[in-house]
Protein backbone atom coordinates (compact mmCIF):
# COMPACT_ATOMS: atom_id res chain seq x y z
CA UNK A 1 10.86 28.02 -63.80
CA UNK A 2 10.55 25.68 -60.94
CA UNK A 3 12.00 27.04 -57.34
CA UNK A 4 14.97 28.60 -58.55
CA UNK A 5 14.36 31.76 -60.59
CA UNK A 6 17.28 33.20 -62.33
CA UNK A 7 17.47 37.14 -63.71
CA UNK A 8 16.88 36.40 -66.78
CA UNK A 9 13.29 34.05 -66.06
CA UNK A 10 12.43 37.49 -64.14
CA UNK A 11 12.98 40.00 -66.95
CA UNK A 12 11.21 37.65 -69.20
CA UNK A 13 7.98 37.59 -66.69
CA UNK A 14 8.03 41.70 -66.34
CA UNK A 15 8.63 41.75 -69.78
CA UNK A 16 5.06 39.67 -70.62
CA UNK A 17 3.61 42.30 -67.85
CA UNK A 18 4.90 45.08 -69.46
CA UNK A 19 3.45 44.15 -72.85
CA UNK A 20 0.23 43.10 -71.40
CA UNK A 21 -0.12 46.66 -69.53
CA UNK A 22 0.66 48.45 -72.91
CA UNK A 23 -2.08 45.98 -74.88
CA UNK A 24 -4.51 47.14 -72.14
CA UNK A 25 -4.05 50.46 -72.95
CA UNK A 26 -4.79 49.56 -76.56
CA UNK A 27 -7.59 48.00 -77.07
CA UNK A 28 -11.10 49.49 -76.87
CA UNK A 29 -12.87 46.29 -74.84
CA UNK A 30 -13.26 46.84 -71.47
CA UNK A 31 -13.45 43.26 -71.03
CA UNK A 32 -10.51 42.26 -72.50
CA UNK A 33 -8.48 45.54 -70.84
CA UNK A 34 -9.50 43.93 -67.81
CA UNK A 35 -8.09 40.60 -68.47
CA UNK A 36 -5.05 41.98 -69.63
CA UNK A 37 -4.55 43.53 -66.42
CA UNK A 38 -5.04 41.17 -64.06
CA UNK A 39 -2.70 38.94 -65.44
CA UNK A 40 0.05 41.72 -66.29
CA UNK A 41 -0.43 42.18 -61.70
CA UNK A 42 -0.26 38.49 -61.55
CA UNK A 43 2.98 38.11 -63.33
CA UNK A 44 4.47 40.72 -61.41
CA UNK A 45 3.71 39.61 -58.08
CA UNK A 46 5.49 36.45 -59.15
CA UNK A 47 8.36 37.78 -60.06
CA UNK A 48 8.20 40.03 -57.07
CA UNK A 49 7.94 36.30 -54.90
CA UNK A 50 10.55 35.01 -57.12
CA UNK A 51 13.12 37.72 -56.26
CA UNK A 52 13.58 36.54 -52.92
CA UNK A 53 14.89 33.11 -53.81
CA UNK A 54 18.08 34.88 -56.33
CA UNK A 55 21.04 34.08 -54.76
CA UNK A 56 22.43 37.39 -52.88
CA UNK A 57 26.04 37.07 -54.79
CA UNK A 58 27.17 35.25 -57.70
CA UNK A 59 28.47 31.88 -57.04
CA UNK A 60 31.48 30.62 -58.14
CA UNK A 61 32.17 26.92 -57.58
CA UNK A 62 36.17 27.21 -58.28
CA UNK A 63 36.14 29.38 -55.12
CA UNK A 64 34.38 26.99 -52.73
CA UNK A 65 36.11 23.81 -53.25
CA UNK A 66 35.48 22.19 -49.99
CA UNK A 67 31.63 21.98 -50.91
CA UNK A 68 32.36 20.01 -53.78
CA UNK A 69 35.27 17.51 -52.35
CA UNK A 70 33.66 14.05 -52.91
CA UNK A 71 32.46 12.28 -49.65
CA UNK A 72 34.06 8.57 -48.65
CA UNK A 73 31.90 7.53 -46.03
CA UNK A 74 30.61 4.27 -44.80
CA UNK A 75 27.43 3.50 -42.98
């Protein structure tokens, strides 16, 4: 996933916790229900970190064309 999380990395990650949660609720081992909840908290505090780096707006590069003019510059 690297710095930039995109919506998509994000459902995937509540997805995992959502799955863990319901395997918790599952199985008889109070070990492993445990486990299965501290990582299913883990991955949502992630993506709760995450959301703060998803761009507020869609970007569209054909709109902003003055960001992407090439540069002639000498040093």
């Amino acid at each position: 996933m690297g710095y930039f999380a995109g919506v998509q990395d994000l459902r995937n990650l509540l997805s995992l916790a959502a799955r863990l949660r319901q395997l918790a609720d599952d199985t008889l081992h109070h070990g492993d229900k445990d486990l299965y909840l501290t990582a299913a908290t883990v991955l949502e505090a992630r993506a709760s970190r995450l959301t703060s780096y998803l761009p507020d707006a869609p970007y569209d590069r054909n709109t902003d064309a003055r960001l992407h003019r090439a540069v002639d510059r000498i040093i």
